[in-house]
PDB file of N, CA and C in Angstrom:
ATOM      1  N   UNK A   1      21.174 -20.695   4.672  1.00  0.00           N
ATOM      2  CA  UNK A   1      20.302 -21.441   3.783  1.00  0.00           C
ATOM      3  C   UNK A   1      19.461 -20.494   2.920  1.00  0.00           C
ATOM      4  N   UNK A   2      19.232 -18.810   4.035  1.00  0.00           N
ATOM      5  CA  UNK A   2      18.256 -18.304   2.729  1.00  0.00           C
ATOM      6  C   UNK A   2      18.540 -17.992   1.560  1.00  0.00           C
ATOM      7  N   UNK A   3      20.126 -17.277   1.875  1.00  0.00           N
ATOM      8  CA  UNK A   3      21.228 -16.917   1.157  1.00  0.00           C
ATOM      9  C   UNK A   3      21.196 -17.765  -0.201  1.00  0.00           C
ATOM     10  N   UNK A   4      21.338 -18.814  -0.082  1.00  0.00           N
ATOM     11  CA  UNK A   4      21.562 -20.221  -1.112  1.00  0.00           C
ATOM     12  C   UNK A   4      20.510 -20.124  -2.103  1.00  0.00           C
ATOM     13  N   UNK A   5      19.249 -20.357  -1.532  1.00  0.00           N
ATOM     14  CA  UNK A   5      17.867 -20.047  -1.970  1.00  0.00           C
ATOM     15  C   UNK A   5      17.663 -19.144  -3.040  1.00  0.00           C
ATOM     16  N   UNK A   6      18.183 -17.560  -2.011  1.00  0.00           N
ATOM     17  CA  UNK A   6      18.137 -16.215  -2.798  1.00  0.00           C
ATOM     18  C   UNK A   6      18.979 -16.039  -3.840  1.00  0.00           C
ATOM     19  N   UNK A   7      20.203 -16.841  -3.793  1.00  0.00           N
ATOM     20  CA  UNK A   7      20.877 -16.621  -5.125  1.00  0.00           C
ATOM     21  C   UNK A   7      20.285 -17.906  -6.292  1.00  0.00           C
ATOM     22  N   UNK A   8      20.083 -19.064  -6.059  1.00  0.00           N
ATOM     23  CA  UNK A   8      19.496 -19.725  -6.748  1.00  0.00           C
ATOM     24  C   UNK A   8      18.211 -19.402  -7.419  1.00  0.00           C
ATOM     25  N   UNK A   9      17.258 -18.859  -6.614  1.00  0.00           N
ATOM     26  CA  UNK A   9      16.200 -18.123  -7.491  1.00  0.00           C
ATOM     27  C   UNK A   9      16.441 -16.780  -8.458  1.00  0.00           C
ATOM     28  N   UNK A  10      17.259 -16.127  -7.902  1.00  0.00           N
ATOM     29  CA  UNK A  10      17.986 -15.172  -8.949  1.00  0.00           C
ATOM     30  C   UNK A  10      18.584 -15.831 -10.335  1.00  0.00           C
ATOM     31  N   UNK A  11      19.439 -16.419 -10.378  1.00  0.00           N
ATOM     32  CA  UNK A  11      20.297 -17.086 -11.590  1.00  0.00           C
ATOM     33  C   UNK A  11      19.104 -17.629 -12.235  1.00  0.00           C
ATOM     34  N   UNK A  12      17.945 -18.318 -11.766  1.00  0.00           N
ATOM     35  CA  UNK A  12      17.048 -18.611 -12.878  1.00  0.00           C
ATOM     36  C   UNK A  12      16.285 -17.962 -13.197  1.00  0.00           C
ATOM     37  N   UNK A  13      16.043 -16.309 -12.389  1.00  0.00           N
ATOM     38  CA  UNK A  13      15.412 -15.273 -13.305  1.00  0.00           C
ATOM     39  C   UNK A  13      16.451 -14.681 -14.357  1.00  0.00           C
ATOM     40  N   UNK A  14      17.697 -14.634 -14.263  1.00  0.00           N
ATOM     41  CA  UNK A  14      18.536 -13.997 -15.072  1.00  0.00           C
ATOM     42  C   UNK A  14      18.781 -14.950 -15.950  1.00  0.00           C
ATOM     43  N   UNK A  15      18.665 -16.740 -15.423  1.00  0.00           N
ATOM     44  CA  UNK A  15      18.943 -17.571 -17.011  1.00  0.00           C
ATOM     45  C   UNK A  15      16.954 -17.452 -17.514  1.00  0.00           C
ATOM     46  N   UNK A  16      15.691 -17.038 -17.188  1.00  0.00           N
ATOM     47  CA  UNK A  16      14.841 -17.501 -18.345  1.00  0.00           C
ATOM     48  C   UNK A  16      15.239 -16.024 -18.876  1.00  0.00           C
ATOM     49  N   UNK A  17      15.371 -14.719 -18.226  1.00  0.00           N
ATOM     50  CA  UNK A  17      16.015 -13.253 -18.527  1.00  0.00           C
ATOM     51  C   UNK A  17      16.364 -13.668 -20.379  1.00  0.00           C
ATOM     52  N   UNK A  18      17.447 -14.595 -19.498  1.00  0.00           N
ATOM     53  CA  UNK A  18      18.600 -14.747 -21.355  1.00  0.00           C
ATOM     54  C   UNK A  18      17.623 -15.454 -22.028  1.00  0.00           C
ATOM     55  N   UNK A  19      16.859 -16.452 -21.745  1.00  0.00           N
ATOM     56  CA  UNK A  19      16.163 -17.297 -23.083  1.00  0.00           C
ATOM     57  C   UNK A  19      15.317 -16.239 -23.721  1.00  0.00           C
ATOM     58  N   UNK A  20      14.609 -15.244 -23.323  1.00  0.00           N
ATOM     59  CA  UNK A  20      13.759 -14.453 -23.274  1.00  0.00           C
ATOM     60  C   UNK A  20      14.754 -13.731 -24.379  1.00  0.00           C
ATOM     61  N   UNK A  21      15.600 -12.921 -24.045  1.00  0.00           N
ATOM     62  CA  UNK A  21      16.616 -11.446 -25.008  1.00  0.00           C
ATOM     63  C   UNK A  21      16.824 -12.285 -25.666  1.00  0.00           C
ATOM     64  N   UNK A  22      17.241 -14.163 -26.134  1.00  0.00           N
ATOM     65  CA  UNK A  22      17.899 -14.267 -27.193  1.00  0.00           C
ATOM     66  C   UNK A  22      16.798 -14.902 -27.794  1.00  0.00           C
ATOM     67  N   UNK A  23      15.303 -15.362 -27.760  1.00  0.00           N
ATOM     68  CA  UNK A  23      14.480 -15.179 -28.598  1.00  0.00           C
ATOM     69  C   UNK A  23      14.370 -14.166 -29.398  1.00  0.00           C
ATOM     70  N   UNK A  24      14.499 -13.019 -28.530  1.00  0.00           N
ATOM     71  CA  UNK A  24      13.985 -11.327 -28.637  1.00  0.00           C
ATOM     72  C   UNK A  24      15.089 -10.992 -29.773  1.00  0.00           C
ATOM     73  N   UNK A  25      16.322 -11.291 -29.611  1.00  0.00           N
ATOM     74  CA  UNK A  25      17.323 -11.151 -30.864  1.00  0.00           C
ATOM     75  C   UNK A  25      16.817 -12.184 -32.228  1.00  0.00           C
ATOM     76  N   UNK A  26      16.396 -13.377 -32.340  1.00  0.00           N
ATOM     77  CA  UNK A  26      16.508 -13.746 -32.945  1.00  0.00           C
ATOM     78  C   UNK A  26      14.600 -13.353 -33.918  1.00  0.00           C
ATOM     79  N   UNK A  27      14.059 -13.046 -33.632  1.00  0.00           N
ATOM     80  CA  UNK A  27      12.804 -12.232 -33.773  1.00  0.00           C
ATOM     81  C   UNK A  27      13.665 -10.884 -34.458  1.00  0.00           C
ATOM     82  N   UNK A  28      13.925 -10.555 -34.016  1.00  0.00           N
ATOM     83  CA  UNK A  28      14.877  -8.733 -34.388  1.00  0.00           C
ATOM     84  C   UNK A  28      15.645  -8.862 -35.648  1.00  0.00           C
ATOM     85  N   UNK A  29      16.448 -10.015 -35.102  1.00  0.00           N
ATOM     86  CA  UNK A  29      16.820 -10.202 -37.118  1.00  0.00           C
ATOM     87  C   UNK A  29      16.514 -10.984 -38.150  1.00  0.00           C
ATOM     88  N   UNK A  30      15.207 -11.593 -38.013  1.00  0.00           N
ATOM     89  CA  UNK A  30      13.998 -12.089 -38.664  1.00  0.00           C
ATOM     90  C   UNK A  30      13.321 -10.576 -39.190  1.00  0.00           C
ATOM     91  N   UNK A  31      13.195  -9.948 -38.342  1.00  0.00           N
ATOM     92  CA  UNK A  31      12.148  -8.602 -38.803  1.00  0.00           C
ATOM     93  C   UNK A  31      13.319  -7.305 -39.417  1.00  0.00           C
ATOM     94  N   UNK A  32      14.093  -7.499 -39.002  1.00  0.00           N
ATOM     95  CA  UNK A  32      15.311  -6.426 -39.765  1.00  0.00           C
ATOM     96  C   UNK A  32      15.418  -7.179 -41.362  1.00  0.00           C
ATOM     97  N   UNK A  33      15.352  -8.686 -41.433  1.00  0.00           N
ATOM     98  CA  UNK A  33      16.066  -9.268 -42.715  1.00  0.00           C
ATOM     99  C   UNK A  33      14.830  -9.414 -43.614  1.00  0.00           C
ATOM    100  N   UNK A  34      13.529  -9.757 -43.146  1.00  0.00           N
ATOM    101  CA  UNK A  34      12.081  -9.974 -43.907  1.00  0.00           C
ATOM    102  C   UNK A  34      12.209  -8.600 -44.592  1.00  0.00           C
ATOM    103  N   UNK A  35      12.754  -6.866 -44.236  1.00  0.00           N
ATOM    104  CA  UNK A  35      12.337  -6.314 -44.721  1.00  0.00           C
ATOM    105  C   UNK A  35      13.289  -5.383 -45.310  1.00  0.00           C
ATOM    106  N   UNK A  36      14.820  -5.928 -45.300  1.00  0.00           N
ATOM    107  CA  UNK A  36      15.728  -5.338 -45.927  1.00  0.00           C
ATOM    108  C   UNK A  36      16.437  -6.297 -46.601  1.00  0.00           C
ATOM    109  N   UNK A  37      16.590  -7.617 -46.402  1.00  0.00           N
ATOM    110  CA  UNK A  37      17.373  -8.918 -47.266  1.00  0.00           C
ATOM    111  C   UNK A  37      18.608  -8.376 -46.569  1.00  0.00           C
ATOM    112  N   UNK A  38      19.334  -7.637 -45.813  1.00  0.00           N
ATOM    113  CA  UNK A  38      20.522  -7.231 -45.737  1.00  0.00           C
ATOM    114  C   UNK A  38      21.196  -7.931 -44.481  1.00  0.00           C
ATOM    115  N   UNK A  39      21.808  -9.004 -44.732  1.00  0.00           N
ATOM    116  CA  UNK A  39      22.228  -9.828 -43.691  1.00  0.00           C
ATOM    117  C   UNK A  39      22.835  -8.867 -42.647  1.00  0.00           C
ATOM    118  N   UNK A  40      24.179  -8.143 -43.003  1.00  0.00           N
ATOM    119  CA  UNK A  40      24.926  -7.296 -41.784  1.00  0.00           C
ATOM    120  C   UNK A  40      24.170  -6.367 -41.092  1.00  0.00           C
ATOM    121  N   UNK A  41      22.565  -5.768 -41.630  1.00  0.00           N
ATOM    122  CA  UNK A  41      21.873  -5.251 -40.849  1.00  0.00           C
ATOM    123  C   UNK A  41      20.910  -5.987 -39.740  1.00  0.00           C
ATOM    124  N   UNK A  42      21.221  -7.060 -40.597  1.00  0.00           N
ATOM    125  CA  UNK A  42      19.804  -7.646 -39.507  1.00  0.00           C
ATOM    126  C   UNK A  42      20.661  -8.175 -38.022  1.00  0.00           C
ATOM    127  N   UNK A  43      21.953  -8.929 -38.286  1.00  0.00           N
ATOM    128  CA  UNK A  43      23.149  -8.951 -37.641  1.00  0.00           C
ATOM    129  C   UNK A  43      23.349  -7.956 -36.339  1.00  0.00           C
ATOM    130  N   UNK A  44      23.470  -6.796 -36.979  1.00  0.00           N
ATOM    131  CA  UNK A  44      23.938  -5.539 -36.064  1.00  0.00           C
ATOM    132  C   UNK A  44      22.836  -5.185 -35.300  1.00  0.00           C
ATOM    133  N   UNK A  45      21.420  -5.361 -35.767  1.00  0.00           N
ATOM    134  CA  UNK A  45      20.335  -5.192 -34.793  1.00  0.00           C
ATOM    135  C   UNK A  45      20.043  -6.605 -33.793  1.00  0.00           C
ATOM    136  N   UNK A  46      20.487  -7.411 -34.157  1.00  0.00           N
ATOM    137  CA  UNK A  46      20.367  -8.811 -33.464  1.00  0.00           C
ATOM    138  C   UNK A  46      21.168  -8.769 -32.291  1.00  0.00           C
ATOM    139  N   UNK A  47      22.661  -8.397 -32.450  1.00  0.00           N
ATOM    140  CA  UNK A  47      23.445  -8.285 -31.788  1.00  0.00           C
ATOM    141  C   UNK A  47      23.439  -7.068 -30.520  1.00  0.00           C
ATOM    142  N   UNK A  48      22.612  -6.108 -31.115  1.00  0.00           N
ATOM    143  CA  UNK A  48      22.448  -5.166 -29.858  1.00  0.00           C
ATOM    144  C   UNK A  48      21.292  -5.422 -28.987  1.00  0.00           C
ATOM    145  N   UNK A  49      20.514  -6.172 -29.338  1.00  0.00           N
ATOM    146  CA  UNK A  49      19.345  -6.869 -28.422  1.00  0.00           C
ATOM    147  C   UNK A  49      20.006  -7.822 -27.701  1.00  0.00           C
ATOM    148  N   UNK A  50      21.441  -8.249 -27.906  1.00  0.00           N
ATOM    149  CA  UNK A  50      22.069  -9.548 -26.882  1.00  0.00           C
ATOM    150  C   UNK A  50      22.796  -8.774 -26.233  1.00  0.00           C
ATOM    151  N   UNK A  51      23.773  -7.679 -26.501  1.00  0.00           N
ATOM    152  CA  UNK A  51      24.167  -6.707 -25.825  1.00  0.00           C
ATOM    153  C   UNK A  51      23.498  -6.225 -24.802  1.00  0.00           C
ATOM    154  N   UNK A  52      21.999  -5.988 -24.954  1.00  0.00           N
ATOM    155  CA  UNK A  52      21.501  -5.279 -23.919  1.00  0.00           C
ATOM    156  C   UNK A  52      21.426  -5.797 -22.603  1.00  0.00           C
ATOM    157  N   UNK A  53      21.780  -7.177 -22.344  1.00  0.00           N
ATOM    158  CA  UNK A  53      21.685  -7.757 -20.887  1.00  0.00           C
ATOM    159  C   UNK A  53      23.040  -7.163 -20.151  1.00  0.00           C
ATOM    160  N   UNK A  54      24.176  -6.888 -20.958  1.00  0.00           N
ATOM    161  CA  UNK A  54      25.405  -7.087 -20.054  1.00  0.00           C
ATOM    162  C   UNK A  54      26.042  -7.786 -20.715  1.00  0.00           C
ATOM    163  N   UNK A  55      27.031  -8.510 -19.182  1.00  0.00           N
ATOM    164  CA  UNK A  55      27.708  -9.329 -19.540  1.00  0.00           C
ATOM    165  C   UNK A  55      27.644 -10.566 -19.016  1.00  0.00           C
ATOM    166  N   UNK A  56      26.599 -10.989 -18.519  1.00  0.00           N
ATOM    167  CA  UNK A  56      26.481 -12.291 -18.706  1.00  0.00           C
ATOM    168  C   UNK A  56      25.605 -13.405 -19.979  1.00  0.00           C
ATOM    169  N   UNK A  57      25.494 -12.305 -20.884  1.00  0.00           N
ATOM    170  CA  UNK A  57      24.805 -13.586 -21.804  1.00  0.00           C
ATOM    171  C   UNK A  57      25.534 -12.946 -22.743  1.00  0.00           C
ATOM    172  N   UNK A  58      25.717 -14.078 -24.056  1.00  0.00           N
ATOM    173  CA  UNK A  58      27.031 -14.120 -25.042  1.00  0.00           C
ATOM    174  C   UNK A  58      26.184 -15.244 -26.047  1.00  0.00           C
ATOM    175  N   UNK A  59      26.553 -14.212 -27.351  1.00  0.00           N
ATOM    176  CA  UNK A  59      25.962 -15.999 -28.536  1.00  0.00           C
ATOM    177  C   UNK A  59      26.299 -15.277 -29.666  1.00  0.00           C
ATOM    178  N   UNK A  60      25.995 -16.062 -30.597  1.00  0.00           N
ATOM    179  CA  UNK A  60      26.726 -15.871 -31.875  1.00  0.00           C
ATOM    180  C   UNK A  60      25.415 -15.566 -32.884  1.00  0.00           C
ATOM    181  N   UNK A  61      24.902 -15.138 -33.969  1.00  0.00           N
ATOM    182  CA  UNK A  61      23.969 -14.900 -35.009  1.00  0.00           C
ATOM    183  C   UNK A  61      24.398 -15.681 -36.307  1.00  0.00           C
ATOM    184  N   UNK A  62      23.723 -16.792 -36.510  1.00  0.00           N
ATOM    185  CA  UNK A  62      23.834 -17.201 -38.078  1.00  0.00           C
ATOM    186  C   UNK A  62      22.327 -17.559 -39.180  1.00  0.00           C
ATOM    187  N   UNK A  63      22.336 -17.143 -39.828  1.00  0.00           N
ATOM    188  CA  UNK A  63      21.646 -17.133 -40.743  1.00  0.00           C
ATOM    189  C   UNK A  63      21.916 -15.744 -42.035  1.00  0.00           C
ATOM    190  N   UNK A  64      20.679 -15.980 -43.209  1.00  0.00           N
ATOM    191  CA  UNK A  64      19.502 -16.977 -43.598  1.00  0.00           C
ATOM    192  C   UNK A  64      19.752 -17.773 -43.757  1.00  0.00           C
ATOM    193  N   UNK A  65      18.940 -18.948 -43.238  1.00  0.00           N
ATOM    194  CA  UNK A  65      19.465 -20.304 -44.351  1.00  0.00           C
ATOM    195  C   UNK A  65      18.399 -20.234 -45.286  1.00  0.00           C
ATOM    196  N   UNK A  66      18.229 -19.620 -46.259  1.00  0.00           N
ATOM    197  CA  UNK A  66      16.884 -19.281 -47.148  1.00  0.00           C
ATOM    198  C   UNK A  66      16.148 -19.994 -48.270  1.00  0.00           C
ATOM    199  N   UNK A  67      15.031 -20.517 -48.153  1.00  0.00           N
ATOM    200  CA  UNK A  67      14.657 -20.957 -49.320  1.00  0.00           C
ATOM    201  C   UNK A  67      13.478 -20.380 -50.056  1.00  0.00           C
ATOM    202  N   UNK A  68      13.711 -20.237 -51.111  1.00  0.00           N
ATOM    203  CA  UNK A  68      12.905 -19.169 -51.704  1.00  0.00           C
ATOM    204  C   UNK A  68      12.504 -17.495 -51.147  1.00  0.00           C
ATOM    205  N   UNK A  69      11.246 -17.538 -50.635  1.00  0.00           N
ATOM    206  CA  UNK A  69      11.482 -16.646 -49.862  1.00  0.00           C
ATOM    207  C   UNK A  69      11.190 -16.922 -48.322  1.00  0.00           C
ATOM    208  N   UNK A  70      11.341 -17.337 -47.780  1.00  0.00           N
ATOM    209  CA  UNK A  70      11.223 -18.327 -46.649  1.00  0.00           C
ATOM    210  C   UNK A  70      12.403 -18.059 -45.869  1.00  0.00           C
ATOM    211  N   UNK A  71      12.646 -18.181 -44.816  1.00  0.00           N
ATOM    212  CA  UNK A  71      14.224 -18.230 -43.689  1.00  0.00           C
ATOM    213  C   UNK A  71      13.931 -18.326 -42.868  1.00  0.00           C
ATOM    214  N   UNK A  72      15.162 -18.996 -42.211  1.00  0.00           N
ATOM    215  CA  UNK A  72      15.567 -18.704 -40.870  1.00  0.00           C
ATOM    216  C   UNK A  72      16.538 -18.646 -39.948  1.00  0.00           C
ATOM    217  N   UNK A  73      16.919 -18.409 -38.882  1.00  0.00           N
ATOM    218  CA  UNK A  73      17.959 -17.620 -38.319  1.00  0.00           C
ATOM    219  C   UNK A  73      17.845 -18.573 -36.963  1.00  0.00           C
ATOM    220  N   UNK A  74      18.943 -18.450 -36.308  1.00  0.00           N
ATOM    221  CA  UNK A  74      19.408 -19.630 -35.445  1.00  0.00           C
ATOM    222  C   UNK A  74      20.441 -18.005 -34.754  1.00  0.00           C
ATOM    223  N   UNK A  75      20.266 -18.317 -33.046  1.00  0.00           N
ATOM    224  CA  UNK A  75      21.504 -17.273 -32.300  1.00  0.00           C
ATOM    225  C   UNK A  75      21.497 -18.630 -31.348  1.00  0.00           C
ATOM    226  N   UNK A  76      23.013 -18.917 -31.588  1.00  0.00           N
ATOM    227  CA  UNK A  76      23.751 -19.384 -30.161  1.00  0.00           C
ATOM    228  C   UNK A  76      23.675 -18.927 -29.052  1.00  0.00           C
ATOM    229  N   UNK A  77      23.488 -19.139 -27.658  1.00  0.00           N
ATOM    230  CA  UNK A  77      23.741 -17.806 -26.962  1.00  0.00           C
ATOM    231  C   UNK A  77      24.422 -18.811 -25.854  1.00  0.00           C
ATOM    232  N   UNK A  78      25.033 -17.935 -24.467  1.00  0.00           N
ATOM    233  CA  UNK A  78      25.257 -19.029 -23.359  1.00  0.00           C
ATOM    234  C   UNK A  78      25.381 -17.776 -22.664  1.00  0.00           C
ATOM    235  N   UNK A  79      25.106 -18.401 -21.230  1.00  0.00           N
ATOM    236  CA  UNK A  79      24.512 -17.473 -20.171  1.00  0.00           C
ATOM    237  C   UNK A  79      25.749 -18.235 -18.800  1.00  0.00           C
ATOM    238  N   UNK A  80      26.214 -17.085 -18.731  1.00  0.00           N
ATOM    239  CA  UNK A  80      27.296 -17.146 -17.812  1.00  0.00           C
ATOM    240  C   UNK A  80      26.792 -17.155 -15.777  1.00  0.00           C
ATOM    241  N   UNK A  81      26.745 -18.235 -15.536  1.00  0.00           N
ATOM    242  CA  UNK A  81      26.227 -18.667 -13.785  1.00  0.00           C
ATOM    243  C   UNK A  81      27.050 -17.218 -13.038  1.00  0.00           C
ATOM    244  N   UNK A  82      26.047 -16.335 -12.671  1.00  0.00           N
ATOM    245  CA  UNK A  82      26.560 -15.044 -12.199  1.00  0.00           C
ATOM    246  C   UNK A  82      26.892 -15.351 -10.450  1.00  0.00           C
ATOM    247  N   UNK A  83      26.822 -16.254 -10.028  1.00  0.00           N
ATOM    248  CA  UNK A  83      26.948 -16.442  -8.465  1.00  0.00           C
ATOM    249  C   UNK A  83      28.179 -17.056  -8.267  1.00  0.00           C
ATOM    250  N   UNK A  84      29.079 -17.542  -9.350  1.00  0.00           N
ATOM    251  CA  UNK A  84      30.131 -18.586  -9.494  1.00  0.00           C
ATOM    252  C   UNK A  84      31.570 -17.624  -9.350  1.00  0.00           C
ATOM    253  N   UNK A  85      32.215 -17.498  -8.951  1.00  0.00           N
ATOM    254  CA  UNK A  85      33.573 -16.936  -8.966  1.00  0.00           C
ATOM    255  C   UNK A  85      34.384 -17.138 -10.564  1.00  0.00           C
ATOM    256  N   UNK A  86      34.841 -16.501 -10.831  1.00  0.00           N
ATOM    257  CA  UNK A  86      35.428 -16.254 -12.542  1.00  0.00           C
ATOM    258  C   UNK A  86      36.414 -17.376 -12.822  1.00  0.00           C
ATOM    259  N   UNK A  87      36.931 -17.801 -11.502  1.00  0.00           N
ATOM    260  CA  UNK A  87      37.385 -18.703 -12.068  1.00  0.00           C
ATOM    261  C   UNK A  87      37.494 -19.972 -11.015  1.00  0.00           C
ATOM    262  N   UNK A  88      37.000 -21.787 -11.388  1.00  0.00           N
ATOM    263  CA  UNK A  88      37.095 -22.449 -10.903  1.00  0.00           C
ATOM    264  C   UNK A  88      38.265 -23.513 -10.835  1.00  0.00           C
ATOM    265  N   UNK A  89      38.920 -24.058 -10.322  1.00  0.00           N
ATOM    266  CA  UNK A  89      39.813 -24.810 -10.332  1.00  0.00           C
ATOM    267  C   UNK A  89      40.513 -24.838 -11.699  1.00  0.00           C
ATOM    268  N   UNK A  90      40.938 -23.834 -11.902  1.00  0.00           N
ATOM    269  CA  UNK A  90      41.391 -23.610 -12.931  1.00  0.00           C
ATOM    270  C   UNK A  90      40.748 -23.184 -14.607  1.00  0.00           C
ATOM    271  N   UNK A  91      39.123 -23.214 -14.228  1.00  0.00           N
ATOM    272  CA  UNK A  91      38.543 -23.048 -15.555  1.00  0.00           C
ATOM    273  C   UNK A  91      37.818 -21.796 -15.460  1.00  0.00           C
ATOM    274  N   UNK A  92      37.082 -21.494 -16.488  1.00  0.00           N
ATOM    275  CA  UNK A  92      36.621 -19.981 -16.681  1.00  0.00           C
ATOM    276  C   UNK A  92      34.802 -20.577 -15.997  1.00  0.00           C
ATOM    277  N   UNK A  93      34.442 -19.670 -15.746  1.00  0.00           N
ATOM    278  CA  UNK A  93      33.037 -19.396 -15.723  1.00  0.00           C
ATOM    279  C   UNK A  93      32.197 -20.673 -16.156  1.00  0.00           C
ATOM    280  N   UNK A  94      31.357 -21.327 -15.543  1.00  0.00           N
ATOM    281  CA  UNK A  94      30.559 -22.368 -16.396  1.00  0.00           C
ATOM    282  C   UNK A  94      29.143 -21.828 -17.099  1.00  0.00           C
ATOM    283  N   UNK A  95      29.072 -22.297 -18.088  1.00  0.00           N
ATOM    284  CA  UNK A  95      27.627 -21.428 -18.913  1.00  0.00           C
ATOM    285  C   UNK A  95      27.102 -22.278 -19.146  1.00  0.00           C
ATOM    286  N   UNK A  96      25.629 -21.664 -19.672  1.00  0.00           N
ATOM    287  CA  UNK A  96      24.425 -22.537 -19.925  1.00  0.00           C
ATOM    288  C   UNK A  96      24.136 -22.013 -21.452  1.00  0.00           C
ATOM    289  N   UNK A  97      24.679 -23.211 -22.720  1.00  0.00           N
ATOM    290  CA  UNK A  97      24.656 -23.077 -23.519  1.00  0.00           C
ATOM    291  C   UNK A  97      23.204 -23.570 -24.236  1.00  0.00           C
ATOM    292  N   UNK A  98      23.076 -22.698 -25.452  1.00  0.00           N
ATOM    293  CA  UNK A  98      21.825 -22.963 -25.928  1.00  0.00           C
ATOM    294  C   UNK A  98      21.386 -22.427 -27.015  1.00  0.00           C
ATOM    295  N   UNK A  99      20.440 -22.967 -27.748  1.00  0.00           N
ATOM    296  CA  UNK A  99      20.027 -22.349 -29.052  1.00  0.00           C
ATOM    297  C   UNK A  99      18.856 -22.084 -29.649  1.00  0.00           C
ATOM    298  N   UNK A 100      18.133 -20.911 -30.137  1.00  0.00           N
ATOM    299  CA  UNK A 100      17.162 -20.812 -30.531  1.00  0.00           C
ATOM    300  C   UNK A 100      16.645 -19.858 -31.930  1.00  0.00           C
ATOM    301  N   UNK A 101      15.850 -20.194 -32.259  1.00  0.00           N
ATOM    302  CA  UNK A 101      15.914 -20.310 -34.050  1.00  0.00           C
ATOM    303  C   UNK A 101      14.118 -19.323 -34.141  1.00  0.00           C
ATOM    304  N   UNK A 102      14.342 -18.562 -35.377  1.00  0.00           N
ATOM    305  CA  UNK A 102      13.228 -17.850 -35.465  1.00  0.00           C
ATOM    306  C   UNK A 102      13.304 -17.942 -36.986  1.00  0.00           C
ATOM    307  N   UNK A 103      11.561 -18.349 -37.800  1.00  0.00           N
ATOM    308  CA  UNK A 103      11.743 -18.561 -39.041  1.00  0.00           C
ATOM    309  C   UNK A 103      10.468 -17.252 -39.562  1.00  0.00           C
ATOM    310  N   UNK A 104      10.763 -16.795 -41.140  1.00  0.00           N
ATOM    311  CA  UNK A 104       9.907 -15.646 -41.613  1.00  0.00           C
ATOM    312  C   UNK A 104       9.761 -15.542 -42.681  1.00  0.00           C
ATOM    313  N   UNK A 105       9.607 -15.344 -43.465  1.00  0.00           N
ATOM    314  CA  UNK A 105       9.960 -15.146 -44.912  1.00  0.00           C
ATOM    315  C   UNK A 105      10.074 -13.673 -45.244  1.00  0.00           C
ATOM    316  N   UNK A 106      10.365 -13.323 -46.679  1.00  0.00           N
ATOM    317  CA  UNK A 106      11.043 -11.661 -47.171  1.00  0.00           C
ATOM    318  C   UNK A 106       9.603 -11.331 -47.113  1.00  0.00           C
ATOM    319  N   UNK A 107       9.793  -9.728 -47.090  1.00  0.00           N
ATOM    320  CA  UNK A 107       8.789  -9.073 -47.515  1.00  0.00           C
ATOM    321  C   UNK A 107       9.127  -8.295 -48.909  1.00  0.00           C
ATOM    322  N   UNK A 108       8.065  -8.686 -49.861  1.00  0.00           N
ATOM    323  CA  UNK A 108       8.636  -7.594 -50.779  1.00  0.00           C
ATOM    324  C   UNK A 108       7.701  -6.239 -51.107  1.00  0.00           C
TER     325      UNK A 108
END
């Protein structure tokens, strides 16, 4: 039973872990893009802040959606249940999908 416990309290430090890095990405390429306009940079710094967990968290980067000088940026992410065996009755990994959005405007 402690066993059960101990891994259950783990997976929800490693899933708020992920809500946490993919705020932290989506902040990163808010502040890379406010001060270069350069989408593939802000991208490549976004993306190595989701990198940095490993391999259990995974998401995608889209934005600006820009108006005037105003934006904002949206990362998919999903966080892979690390206590689960890779594969269940035939399916892959179950994740905890999710999305979170960071808005800024340019700097000029």
């Amino acid at each position: 039973m402690a066993i059960i416990l101990l891994a259950i309290m783990i997976q929800f430090i490693v899933s708020v872990n992920g809500v946490i890095v993919a705020q932290s990405a989506a902040n990163e390429y808010a502040k890379v893009y406010s001060v270069t306009e350069n989408h593939d940079q802000a991208t490549s710094a976004a993306q190595e802040v989701l990198n940095s967990t490993g391999s259990y968290l995974s998401g995608s980067i889209s934005g600006p959606n820009q108006i005037n000088k105003e934006f904002s940026t949206t990362v998919n992410a999903q966080i892979k249940l690390i206590f689960l065996p890779d594969e269940i009755l035939g399916h892959g990994v179950p994740t905890i999908n999710f999305s979170t959005k960071a808005n800024s405007r340019v700097i000029e």
